[in-house]
C-alpha atoms as a PDB file:
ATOM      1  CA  UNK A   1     248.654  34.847 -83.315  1.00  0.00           C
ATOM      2  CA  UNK A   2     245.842  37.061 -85.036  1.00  0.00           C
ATOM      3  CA  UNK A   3     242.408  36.768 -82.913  1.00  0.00           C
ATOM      4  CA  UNK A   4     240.222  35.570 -85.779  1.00  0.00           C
ATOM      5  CA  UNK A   5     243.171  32.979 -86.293  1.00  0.00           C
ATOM      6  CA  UNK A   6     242.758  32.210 -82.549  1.00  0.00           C
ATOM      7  CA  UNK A   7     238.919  31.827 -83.120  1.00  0.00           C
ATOM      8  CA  UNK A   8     239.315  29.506 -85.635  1.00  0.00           C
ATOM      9  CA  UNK A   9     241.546  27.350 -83.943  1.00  0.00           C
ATOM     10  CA  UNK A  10     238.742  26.916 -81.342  1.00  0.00           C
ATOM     11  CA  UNK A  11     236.223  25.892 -83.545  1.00  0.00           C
ATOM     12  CA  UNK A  12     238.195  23.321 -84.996  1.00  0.00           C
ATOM     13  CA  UNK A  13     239.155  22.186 -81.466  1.00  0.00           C
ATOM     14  CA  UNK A  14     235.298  22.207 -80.432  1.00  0.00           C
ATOM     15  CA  UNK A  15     233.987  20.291 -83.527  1.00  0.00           C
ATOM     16  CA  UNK A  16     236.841  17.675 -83.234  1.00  0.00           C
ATOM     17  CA  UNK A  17     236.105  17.382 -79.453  1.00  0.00           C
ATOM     18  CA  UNK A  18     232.381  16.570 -80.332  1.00  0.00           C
ATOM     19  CA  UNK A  19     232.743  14.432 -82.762  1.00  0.00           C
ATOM     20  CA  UNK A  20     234.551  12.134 -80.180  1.00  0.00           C
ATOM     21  CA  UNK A  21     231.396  11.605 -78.513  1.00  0.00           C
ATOM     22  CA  UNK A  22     229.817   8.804 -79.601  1.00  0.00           C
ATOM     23  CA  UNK A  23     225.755   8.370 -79.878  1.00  0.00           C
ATOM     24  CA  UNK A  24     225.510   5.908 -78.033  1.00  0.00           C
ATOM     25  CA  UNK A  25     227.469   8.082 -74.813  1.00  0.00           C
ATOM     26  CA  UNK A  26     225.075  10.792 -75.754  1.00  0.00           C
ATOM     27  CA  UNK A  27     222.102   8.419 -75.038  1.00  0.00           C
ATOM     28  CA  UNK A  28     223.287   7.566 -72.224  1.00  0.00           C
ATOM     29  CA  UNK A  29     224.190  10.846 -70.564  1.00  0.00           C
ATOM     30  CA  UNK A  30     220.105  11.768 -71.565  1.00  0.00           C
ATOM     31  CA  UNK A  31     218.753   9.146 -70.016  1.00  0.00           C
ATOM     32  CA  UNK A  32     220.592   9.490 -66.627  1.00  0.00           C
ATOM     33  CA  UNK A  33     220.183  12.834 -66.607  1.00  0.00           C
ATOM     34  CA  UNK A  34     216.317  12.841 -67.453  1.00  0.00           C
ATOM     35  CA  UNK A  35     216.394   9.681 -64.361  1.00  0.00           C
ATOM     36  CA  UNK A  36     218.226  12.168 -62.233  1.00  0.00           C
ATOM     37  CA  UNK A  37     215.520  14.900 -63.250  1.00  0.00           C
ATOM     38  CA  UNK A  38     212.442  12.498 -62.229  1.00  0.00           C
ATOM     39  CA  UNK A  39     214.131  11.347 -58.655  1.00  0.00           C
ATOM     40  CA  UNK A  40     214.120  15.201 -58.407  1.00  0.00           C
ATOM     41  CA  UNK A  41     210.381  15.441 -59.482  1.00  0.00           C
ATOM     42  CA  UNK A  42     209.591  12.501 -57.076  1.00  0.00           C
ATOM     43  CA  UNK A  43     211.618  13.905 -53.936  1.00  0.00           C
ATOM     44  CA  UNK A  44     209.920  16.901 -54.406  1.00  0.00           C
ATOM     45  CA  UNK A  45     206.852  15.163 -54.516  1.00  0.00           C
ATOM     46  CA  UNK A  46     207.284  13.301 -51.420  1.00  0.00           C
ATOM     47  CA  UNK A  47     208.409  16.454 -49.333  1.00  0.00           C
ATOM     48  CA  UNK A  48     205.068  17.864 -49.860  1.00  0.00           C
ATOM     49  CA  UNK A  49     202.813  15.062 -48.872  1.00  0.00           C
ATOM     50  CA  UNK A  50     204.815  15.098 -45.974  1.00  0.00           C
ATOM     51  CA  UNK A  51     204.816  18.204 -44.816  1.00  0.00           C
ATOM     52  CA  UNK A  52     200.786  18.124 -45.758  1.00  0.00           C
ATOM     53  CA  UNK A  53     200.856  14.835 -43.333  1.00  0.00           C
ATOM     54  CA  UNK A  54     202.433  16.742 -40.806  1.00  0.00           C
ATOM     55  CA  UNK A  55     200.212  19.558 -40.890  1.00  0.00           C
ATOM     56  CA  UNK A  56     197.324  16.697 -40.444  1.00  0.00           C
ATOM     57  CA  UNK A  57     198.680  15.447 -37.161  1.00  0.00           C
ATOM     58  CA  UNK A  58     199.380  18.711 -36.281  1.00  0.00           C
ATOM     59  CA  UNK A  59     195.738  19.571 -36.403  1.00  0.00           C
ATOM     60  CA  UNK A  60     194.472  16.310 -34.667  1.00  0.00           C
ATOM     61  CA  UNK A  61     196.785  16.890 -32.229  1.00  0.00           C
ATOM     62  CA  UNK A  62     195.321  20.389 -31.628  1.00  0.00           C
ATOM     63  CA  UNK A  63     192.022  18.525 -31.884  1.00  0.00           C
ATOM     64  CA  UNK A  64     192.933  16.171 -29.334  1.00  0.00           C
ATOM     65  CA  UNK A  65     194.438  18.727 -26.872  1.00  0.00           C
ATOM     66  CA  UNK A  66     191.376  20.917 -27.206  1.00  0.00           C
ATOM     67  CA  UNK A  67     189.311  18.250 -26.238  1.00  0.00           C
ATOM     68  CA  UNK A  68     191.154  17.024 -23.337  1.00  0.00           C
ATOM     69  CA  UNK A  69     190.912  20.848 -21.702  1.00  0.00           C
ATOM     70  CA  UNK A  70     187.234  20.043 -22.409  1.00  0.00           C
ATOM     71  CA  UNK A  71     186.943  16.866 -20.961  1.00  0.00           C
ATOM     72  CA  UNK A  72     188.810  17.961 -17.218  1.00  0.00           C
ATOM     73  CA  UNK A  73     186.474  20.910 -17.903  1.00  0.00           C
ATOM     74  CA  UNK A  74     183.331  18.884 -18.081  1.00  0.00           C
ATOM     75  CA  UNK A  75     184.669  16.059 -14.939  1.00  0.00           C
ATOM     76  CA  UNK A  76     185.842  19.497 -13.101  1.00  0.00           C
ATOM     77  CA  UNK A  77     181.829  20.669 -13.357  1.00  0.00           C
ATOM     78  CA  UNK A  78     180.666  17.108 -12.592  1.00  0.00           C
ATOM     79  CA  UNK A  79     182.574  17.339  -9.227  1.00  0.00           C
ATOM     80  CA  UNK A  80     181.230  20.164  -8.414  1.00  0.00           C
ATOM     81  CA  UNK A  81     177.721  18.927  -9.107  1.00  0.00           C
ATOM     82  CA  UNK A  82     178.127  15.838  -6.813  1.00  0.00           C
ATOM     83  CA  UNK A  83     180.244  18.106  -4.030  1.00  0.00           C
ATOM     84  CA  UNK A  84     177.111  20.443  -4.041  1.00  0.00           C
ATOM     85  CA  UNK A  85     174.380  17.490  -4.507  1.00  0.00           C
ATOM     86  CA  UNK A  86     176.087  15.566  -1.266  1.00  0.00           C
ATOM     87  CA  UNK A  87     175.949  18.748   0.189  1.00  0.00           C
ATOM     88  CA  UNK A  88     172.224  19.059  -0.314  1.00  0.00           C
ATOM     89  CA  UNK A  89     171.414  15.353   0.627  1.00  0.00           C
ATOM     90  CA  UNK A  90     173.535  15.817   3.935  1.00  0.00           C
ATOM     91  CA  UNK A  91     171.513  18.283   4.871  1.00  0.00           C
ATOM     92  CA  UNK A  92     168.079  16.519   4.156  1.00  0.00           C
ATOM     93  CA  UNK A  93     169.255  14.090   6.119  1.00  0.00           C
ATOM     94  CA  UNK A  94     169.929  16.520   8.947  1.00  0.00           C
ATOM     95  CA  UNK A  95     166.516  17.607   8.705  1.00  0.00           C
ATOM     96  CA  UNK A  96     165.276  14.116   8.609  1.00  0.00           C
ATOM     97  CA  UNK A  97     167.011  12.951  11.568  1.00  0.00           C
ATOM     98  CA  UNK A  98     166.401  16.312  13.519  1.00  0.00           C
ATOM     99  CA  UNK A  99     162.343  15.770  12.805  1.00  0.00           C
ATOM    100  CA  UNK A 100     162.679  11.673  14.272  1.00  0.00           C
ATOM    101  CA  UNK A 101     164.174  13.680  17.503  1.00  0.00           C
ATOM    102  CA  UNK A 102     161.347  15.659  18.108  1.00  0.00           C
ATOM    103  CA  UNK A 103     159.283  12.953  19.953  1.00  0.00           C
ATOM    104  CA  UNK A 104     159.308  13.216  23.701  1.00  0.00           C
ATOM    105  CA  UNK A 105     160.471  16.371  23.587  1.00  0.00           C
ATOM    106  CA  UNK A 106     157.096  17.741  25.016  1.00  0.00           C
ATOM    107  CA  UNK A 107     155.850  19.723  23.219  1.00  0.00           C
ATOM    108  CA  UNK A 108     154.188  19.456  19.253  1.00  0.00           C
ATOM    109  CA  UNK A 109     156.573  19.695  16.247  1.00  0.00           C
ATOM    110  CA  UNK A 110     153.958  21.880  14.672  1.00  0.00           C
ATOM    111  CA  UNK A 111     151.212  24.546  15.864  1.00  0.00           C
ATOM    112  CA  UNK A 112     148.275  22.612  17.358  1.00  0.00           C
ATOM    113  CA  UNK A 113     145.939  23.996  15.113  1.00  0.00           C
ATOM    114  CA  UNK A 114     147.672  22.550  12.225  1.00  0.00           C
ATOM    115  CA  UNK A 115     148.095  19.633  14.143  1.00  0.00           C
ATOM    116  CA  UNK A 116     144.288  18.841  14.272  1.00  0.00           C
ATOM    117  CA  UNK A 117     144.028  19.764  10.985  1.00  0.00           C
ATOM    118  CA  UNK A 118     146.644  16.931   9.968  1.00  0.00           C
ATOM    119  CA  UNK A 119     144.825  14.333  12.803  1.00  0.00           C
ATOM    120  CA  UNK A 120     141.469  15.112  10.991  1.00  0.00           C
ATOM    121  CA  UNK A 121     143.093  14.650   7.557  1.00  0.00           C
ATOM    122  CA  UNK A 122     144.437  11.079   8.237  1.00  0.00           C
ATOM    123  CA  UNK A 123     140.926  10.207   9.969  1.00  0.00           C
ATOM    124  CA  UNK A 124     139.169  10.971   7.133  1.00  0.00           C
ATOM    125  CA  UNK A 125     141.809   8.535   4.976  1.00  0.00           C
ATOM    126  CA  UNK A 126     142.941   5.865   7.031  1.00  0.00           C
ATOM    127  CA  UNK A 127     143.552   3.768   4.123  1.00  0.00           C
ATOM    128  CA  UNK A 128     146.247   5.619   2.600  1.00  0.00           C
ATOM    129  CA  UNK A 129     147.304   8.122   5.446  1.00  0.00           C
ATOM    130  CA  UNK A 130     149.019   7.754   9.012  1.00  0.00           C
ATOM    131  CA  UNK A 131     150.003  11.435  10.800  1.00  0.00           C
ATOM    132  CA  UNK A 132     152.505  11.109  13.377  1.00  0.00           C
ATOM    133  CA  UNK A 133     152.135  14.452  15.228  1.00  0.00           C
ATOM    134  CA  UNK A 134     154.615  14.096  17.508  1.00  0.00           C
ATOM    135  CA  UNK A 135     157.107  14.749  14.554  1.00  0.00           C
ATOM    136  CA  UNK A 136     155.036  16.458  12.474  1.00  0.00           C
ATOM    137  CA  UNK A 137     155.481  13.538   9.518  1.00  0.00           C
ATOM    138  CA  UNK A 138     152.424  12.530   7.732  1.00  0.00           C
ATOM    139  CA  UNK A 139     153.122   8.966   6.099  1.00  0.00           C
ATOM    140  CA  UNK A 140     151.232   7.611   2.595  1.00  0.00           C
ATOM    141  CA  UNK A 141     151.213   3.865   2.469  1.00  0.00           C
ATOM    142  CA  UNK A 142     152.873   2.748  -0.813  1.00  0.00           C
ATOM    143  CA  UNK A 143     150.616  -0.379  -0.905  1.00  0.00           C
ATOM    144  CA  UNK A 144     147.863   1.787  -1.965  1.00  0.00           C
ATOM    145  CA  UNK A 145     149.111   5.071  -3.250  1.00  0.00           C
ATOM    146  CA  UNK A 146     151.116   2.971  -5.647  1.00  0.00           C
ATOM    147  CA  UNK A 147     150.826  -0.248  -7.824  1.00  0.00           C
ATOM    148  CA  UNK A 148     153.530  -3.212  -6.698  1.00  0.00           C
ATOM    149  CA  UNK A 149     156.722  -2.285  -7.712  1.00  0.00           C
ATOM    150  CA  UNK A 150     155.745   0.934  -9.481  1.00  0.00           C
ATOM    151  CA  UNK A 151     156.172   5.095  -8.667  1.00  0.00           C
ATOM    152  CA  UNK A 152     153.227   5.665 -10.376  1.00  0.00           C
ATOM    153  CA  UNK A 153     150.400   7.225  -8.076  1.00  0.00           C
ATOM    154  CA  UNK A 154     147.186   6.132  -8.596  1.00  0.00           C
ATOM    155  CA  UNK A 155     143.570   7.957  -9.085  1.00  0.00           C
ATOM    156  CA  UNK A 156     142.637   7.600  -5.367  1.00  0.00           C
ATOM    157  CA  UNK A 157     145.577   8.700  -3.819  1.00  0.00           C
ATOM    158  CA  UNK A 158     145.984  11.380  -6.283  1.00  0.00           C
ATOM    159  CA  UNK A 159     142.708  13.016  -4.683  1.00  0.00           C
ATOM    160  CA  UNK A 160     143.830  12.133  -1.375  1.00  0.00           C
ATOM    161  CA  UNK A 161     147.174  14.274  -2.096  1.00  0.00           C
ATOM    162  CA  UNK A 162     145.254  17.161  -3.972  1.00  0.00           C
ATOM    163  CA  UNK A 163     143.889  17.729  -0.462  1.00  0.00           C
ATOM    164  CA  UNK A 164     146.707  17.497   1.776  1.00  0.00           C
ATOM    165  CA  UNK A 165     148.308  20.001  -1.249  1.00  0.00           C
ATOM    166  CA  UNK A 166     145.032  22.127   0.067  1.00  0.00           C
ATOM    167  CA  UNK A 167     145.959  22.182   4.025  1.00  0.00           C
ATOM    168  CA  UNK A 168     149.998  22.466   2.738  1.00  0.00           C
ATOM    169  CA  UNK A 169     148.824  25.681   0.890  1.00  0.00           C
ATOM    170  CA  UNK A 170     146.774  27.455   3.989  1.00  0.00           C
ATOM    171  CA  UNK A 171     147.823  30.091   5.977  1.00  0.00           C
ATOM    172  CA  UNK A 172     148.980  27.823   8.721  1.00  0.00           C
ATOM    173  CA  UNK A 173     151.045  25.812   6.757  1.00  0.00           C
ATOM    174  CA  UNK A 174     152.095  27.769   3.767  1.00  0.00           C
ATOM    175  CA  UNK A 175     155.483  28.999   5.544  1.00  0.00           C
ATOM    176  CA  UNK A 176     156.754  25.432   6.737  1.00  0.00           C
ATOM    177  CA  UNK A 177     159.893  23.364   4.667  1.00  0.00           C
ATOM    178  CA  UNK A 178     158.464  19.987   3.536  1.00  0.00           C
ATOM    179  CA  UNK A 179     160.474  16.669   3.230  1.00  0.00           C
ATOM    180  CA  UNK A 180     159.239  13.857   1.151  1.00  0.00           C
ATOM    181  CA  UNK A 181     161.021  10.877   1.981  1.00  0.00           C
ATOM    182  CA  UNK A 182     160.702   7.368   0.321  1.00  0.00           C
ATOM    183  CA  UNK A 183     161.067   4.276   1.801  1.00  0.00           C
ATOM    184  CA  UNK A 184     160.671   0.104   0.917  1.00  0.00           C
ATOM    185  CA  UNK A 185     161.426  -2.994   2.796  1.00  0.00           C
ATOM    186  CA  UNK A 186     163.950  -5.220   2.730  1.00  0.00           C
ATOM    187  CA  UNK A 187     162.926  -7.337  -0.049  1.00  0.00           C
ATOM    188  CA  UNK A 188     165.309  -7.221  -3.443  1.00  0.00           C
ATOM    189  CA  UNK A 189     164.257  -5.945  -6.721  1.00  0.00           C
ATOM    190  CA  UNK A 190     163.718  -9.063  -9.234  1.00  0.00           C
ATOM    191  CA  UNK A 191     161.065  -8.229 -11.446  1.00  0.00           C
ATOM    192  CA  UNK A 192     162.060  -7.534 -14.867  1.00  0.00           C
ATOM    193  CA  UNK A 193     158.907  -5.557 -15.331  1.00  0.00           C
ATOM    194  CA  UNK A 194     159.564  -3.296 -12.515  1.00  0.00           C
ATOM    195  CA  UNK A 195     163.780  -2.994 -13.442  1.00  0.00           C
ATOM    196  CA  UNK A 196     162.805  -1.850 -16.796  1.00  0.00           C
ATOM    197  CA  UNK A 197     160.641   0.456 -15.272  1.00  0.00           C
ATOM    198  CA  UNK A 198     163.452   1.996 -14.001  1.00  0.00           C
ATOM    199  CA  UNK A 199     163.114   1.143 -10.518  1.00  0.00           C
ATOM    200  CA  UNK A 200     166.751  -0.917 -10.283  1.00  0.00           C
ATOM    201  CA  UNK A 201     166.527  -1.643  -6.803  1.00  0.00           C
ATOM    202  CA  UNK A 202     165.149  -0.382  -3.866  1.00  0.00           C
ATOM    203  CA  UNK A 203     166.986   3.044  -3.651  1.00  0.00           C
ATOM    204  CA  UNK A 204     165.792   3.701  -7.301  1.00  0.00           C
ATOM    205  CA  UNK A 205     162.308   2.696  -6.022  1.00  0.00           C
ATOM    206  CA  UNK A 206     162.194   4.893  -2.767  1.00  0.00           C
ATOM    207  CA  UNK A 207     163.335   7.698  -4.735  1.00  0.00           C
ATOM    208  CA  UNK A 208     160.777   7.481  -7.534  1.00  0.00           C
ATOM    209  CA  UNK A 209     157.892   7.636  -5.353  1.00  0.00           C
ATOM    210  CA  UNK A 210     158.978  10.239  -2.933  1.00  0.00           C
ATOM    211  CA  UNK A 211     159.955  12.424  -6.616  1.00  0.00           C
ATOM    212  CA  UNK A 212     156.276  11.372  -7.335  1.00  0.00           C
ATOM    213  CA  UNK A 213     154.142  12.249  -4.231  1.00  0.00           C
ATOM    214  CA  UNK A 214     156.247  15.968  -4.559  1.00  0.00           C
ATOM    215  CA  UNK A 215     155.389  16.308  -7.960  1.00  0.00           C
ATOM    216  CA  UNK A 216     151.283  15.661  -7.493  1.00  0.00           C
ATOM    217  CA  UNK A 217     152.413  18.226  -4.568  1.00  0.00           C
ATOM    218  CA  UNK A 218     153.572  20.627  -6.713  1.00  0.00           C
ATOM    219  CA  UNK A 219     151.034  20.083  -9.765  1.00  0.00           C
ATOM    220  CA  UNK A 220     148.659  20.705  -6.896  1.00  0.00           C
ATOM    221  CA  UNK A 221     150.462  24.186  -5.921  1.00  0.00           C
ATOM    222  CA  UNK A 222     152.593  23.545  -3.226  1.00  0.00           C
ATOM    223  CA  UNK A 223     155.579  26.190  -4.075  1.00  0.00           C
ATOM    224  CA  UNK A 224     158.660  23.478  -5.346  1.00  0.00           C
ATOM    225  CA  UNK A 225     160.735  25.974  -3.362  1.00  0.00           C
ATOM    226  CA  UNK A 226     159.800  24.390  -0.339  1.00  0.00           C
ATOM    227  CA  UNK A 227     160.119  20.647  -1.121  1.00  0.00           C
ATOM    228  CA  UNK A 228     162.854  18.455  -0.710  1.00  0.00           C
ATOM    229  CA  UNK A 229     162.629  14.679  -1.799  1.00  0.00           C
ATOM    230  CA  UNK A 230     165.297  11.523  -1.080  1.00  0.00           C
ATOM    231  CA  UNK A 231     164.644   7.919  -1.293  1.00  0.00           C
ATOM    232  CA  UNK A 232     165.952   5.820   1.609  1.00  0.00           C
ATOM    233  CA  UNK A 233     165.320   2.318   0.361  1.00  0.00           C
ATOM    234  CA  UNK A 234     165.084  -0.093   3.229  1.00  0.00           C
ATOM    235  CA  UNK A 235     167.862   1.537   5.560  1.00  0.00           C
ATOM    236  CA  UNK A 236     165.100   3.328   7.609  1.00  0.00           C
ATOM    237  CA  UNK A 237     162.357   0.623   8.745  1.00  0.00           C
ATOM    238  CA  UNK A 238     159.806   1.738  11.256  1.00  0.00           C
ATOM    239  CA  UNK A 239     159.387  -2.093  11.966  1.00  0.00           C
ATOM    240  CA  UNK A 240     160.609  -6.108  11.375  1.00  0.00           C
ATOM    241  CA  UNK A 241     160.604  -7.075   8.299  1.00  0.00           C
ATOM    242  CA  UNK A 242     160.129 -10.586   9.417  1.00  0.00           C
ATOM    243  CA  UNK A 243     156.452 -10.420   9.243  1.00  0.00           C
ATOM    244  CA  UNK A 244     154.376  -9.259   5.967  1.00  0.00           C
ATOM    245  CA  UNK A 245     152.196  -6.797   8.293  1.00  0.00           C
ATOM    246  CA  UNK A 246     156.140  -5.043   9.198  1.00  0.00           C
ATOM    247  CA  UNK A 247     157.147  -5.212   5.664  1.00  0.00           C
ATOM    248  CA  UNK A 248     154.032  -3.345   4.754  1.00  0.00           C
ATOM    249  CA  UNK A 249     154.411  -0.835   7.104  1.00  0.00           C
ATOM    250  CA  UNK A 250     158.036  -0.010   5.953  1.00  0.00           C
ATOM    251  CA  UNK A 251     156.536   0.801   2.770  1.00  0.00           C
ATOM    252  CA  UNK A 252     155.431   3.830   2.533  1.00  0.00           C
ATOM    253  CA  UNK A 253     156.053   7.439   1.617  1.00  0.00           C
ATOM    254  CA  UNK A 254     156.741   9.792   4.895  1.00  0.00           C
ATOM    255  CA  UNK A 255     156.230  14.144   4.221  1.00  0.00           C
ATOM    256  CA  UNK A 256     157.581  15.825   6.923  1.00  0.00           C
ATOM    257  CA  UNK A 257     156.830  19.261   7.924  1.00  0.00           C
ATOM    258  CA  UNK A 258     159.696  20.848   9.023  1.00  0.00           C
ATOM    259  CA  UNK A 259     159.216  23.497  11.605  1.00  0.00           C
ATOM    260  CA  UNK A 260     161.662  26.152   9.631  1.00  0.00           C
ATOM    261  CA  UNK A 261     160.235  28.872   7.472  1.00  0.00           C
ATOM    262  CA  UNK A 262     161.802  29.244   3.941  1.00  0.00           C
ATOM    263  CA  UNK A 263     162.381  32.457   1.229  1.00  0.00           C
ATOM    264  CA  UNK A 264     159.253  32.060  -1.248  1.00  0.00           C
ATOM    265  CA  UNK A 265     160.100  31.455  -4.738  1.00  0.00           C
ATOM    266  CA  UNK A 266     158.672  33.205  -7.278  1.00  0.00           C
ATOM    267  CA  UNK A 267     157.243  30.432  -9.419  1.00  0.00           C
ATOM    268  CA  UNK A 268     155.627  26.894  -9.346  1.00  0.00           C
ATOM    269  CA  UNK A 269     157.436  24.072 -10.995  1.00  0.00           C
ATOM    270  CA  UNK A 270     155.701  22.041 -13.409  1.00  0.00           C
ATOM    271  CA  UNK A 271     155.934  18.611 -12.201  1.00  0.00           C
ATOM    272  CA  UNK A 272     157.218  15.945 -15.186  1.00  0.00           C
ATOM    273  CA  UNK A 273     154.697  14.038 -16.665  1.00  0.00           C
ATOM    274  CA  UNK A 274     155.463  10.157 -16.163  1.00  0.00           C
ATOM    275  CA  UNK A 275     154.743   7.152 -18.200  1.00  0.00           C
ATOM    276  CA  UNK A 276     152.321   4.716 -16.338  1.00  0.00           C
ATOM    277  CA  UNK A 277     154.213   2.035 -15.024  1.00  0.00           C
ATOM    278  CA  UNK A 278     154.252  -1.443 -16.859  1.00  0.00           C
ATOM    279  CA  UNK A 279     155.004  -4.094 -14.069  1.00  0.00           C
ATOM    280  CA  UNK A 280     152.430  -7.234 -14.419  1.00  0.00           C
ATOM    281  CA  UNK A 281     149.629  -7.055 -12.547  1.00  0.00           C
ATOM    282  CA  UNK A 282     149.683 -10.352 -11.038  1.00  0.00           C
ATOM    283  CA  UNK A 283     153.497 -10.108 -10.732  1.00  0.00           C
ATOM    284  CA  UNK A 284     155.245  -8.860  -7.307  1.00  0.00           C
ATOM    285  CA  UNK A 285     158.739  -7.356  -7.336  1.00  0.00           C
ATOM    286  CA  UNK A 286     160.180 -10.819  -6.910  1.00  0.00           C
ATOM    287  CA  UNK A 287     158.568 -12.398  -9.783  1.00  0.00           C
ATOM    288  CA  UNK A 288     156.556 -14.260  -7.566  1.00  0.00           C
ATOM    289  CA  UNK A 289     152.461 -14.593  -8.376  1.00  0.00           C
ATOM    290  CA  UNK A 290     150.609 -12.163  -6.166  1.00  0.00           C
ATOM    291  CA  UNK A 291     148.164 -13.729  -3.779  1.00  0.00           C
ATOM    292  CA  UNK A 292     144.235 -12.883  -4.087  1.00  0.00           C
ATOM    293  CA  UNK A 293     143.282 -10.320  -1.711  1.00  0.00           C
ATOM    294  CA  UNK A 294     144.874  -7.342  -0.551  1.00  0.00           C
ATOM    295  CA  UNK A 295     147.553  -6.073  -3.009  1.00  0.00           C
ATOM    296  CA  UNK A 296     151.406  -6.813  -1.970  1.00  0.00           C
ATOM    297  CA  UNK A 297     153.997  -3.875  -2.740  1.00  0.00           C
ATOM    298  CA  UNK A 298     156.919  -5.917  -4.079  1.00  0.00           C
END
């Protein structure tokens, strides 16, 4: 057969094959394959919010990994802090204990010149200031140095410290360590004036005002290089605190003069200005109402 006859043939075959199809069959086939089209559309869709979800939690995970390195970072420091601060504290309390030894021992913790300098000194104050020179410690009474329940010094003993700061700074004294040691007595903290002071309980307390009497020190210019301050609550009594004349006693605020030269610093620390304490004046540091007459600690 002739090609063009051959073409023709498959025309007619084509046209009569189409016009078998119905319109309605036509319809149909659209629609399905414009429903197939938008599944398509809607898959696609959905793939890419995923993969944009997954990239999210990707990048919060990162977050979250990044900050856990930082967090054992920061608790790894922290440990370090408290091995080096318990470090520090054991050896104050070395130095503490070694100065209580020194009685008996026969001879004077400190020069004697010095020492009747310090003897003269606590004659001249006997209100606020004992001298034990057997050990070298010169002790403020909290009763007066401070209000009850408070760390903040007052005007009298502030003038009383400026000049011990004075015999600290002298040529006999200058090279000597210096301890500042807090103590209370045995009686509880209750007082919501004093708590919200700060001063939780006694070892808060004892602390405050031995951080105190070394900061009038060092606004005074004893080098902070050579101070050392811990607060030992009521775990160091000098006597019963069955009576109220032992319980005073235990309150108080001991510097000791340790017989050890130290390496100068080149500066003197600022102290930190502090707030004046707000516990009631009639209050004690067991709520209770203060008695007229001398002025009870706690």
């Amino acid at each position: 057969m002739a090609p063009s006859l051959r073409w023709i043939g498959l025309a007619a075959l084509g046209l009569t094959l189409t016009g078998c199809v119905s319109q309605d069959q036509y319809s149909a086939l659209k629609l399905e394959r414009d429903r197939i089209a938008e599944q398509l559309t809607t898959a696609q869709r959905e793939a890419s919010q995923s993969k944009s979800a997954a990239d999210a939690y990707k990048q919060q995970l990162d977050a979250v990994a990044g900050s856990g390195n930082g967090t054992i970072a920061l608790i790894k420091n922290q440990a370090e802090q408290i091995a080096q601060l318990t470090t520090e504290k054991d050896d104050l309390n070395r130095k503490y204990m070694d100065a209580l030894a020194r009685a008996g021992n026969g001879a004077n913790a400190l020069p004697q010149p010095l020492t009747d300098t310090l003897t003269a000194f606590a004659q001249q104050n006997p209100d606020l200031v004992d001298f034990d020179s057997a050990r070298g410690i010169v002790k403020f009474k909290s009763d007066v140095v401070f209000g009850s329940g408070d760390a903040t010094v007052t005007a009298k003993a502030k003038e009383v410290i400026d000049r011990f700061a004075r015999i600290l700074n002298s040529s006999g004294a200058s090279g000597y360590e210096l301890l500042v040691a807090g103590h209370t007595d045995n009686q509880p903290v209750h007082n919501p004036a004093t708590i919200s002071a700060g001063h939780k309980d006694n070892w808060y307390l004892s602390a405050h005002r031995a951080i105190a009497v070394g900061g009038e020190l060092i606004r005074n210019g004893v080098n902070s290089t050579r101070i050392g301050v811990v607060g030992y609550a009521d775990q160091r009594p000098v006597a019963s605190n069955a009576s109220a004349a032992g319980q005073q006693q235990n309150r108080r605020v001991e510097v000791l003069i340790l017989p050890s030269t130290i390496h100068r610093g080149t500066g003197v620390a600022a102290a930190p200005k502090r707030e004046p304490g707000k516990a009631g004046a009639h209050l004690n540091k067991d709520g209770t109402v203060i008695p007229s007459g001398p002025s009870l600690n706690k």
